[in-house]
Protein backbone atom coordinates (compact mmCIF):
# COMPACT_ATOMS: atom_id res chain seq x y z
CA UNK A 1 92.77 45.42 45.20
CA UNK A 2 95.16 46.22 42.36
CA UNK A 3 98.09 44.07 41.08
CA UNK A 4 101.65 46.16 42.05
CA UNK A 5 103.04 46.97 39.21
CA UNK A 6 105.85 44.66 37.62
CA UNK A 7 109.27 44.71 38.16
CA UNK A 8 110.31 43.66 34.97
CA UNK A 9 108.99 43.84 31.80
CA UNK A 10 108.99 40.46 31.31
CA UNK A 11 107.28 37.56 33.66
CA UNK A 12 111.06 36.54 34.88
CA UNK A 13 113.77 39.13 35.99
CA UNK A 14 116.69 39.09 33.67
CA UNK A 15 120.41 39.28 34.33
CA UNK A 16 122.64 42.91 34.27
CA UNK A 17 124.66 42.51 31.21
CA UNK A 18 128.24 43.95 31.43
CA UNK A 19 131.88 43.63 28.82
CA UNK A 20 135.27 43.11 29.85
CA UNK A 21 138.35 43.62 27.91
CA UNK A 22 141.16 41.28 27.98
CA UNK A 23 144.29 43.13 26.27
CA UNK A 24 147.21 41.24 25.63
CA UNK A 25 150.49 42.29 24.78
CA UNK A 26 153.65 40.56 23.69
CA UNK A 27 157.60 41.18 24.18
CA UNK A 28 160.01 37.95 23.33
CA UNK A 29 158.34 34.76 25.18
CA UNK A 30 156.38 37.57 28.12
CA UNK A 31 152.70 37.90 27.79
CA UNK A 32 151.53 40.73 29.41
CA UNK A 33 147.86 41.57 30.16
CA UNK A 34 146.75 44.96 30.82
CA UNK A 35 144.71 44.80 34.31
CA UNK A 36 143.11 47.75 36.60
CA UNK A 37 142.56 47.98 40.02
CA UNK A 38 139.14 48.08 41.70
CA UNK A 39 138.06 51.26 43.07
CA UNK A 40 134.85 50.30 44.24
CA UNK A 41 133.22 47.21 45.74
CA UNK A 42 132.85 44.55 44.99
CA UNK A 43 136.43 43.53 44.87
CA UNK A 44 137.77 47.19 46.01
CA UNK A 45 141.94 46.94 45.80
CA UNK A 46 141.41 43.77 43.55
CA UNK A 47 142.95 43.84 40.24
CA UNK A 48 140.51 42.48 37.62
CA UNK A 49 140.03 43.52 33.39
CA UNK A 50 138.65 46.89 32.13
CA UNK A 51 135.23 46.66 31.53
CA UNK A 52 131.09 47.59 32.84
CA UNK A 53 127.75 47.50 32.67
CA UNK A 54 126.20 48.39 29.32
CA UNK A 55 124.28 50.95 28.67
CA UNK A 56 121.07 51.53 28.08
CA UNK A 57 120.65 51.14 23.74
CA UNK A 58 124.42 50.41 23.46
CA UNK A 59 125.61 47.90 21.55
CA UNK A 60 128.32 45.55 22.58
CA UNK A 61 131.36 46.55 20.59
CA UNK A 62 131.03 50.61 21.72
CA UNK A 63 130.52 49.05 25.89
CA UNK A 64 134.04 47.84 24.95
CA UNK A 65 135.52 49.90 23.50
CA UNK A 66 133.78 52.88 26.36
CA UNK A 67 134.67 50.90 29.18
CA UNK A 68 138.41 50.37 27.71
CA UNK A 69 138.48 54.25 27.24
CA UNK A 70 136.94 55.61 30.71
CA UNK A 71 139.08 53.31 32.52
CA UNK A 72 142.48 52.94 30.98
CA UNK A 73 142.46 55.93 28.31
CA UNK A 74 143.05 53.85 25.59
CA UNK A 75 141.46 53.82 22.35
CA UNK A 76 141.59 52.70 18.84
CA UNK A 77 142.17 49.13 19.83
CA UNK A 78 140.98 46.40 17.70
CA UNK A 79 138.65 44.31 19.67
CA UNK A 80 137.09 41.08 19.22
CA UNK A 81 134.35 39.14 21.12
CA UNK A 82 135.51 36.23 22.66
CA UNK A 83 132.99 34.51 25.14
CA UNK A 84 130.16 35.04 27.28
CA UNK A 85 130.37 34.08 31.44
CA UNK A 86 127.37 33.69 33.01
CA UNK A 87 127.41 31.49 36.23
CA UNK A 88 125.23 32.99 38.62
CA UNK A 89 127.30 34.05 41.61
CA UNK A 90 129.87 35.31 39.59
CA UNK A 91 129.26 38.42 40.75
CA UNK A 92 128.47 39.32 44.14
CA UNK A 93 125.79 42.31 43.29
CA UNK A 94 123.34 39.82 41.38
CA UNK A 95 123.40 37.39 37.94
CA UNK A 96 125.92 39.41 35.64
CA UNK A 97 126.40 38.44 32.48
CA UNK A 98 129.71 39.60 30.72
CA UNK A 99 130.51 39.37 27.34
CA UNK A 100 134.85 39.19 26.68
CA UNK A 101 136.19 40.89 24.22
CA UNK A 102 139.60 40.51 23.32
CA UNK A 103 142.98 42.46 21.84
CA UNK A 104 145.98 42.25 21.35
CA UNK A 105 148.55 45.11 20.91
CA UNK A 106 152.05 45.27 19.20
CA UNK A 107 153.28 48.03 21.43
CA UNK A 108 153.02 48.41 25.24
CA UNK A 109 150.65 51.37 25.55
CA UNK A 110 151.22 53.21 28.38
CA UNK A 111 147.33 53.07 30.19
CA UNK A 112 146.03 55.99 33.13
CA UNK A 113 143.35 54.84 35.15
CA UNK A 114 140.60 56.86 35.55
CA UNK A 115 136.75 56.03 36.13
CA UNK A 116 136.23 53.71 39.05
CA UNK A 117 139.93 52.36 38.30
CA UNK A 118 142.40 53.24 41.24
CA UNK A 119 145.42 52.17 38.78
CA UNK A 120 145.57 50.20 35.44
CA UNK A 121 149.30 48.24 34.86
CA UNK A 122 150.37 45.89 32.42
CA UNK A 123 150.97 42.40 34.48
CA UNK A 124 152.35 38.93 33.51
CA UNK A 125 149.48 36.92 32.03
CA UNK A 126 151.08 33.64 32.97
CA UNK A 127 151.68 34.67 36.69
CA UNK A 128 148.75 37.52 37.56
CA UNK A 129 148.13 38.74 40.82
CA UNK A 130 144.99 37.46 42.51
CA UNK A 131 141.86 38.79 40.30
CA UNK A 132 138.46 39.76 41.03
CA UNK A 133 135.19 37.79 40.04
CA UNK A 134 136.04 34.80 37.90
CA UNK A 135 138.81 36.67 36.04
CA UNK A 136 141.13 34.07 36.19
CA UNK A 137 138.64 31.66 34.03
CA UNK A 138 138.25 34.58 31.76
CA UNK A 139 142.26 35.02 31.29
CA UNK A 140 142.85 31.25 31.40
CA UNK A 141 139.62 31.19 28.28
CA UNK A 142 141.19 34.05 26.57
CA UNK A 143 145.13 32.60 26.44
CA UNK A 144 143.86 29.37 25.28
CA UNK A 145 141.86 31.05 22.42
CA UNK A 146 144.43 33.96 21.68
CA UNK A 147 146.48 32.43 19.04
CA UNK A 148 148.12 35.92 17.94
CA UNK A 149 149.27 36.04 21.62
CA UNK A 150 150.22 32.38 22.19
CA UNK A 151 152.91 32.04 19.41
């Protein structure tokens, strides 16, 4: 009897890689943070940042700056990794990894959502509505670490 053939190229399955973009923008002591809603489940209605899986032979930086694009219409934004989150269970459709990336802008760009995003809005970063997956860690990671944004 033949062996079924493999999954995976490799002897363990790997995790779906995916980016998210934290945008930040600042007016007087407000941080706002640029946030869509969910179209599409998991988290359908939930607010949570711009962002996807990768594509196949994509780096990291163009996923960003795609994802930011497709779903908010925005473009030309300087972007900067800032972590990756891992924890399996994360993300209810299997182990996701997401690399951050991070921005800040100087004017409050007006976003249109578009892609699987029912509505992209600028909220306060200090007081967001509930967010999807373990956005909250990700904001909370990305406010400590955004010094252009912080003072």
């Amino acid at each position: 009897m033949k062996n079924p053939a493999k999954q995976y190229c490799y002897e363990h399955p790997r995790a779906a890689l995916t980016v998210d973009i934290v945008l930040f923008h600042r007016s007087g002591v407000d941080i706002e943070v640029l946030l869509i809603k969910r179209g599409r489940e998991p988290f359908k209605g939930r607010w949570a940042f711009p962002g996807g899986f990768v594509d196949k032979d994509e780096s990291l930086d163009s996923a960003a700056a795609r994802e930011l694009r497709e779903e908010t219409g925005l473009r030309g934004i300087k972007l900067e990794q800032l972590a990756a989150f891992g924890d399996p269970g994360r993300d209810p459709r299997g182990h996701t990894v997401s690399v951050v990336f991070c921005g800040v802008v100087a004017d409050r760009r007006s976003a249109i959502a578009a892609d699987d995003a029912e509505e992209a809005e600028w909220h306060s970063a200090l007081k967001p509505p509930k967010l999807a997956f373990d956005h909250r860690e990700i904001l909370r990671v990305a406010l400590e670490n955004s010094t252009r944004v912080t003072r």
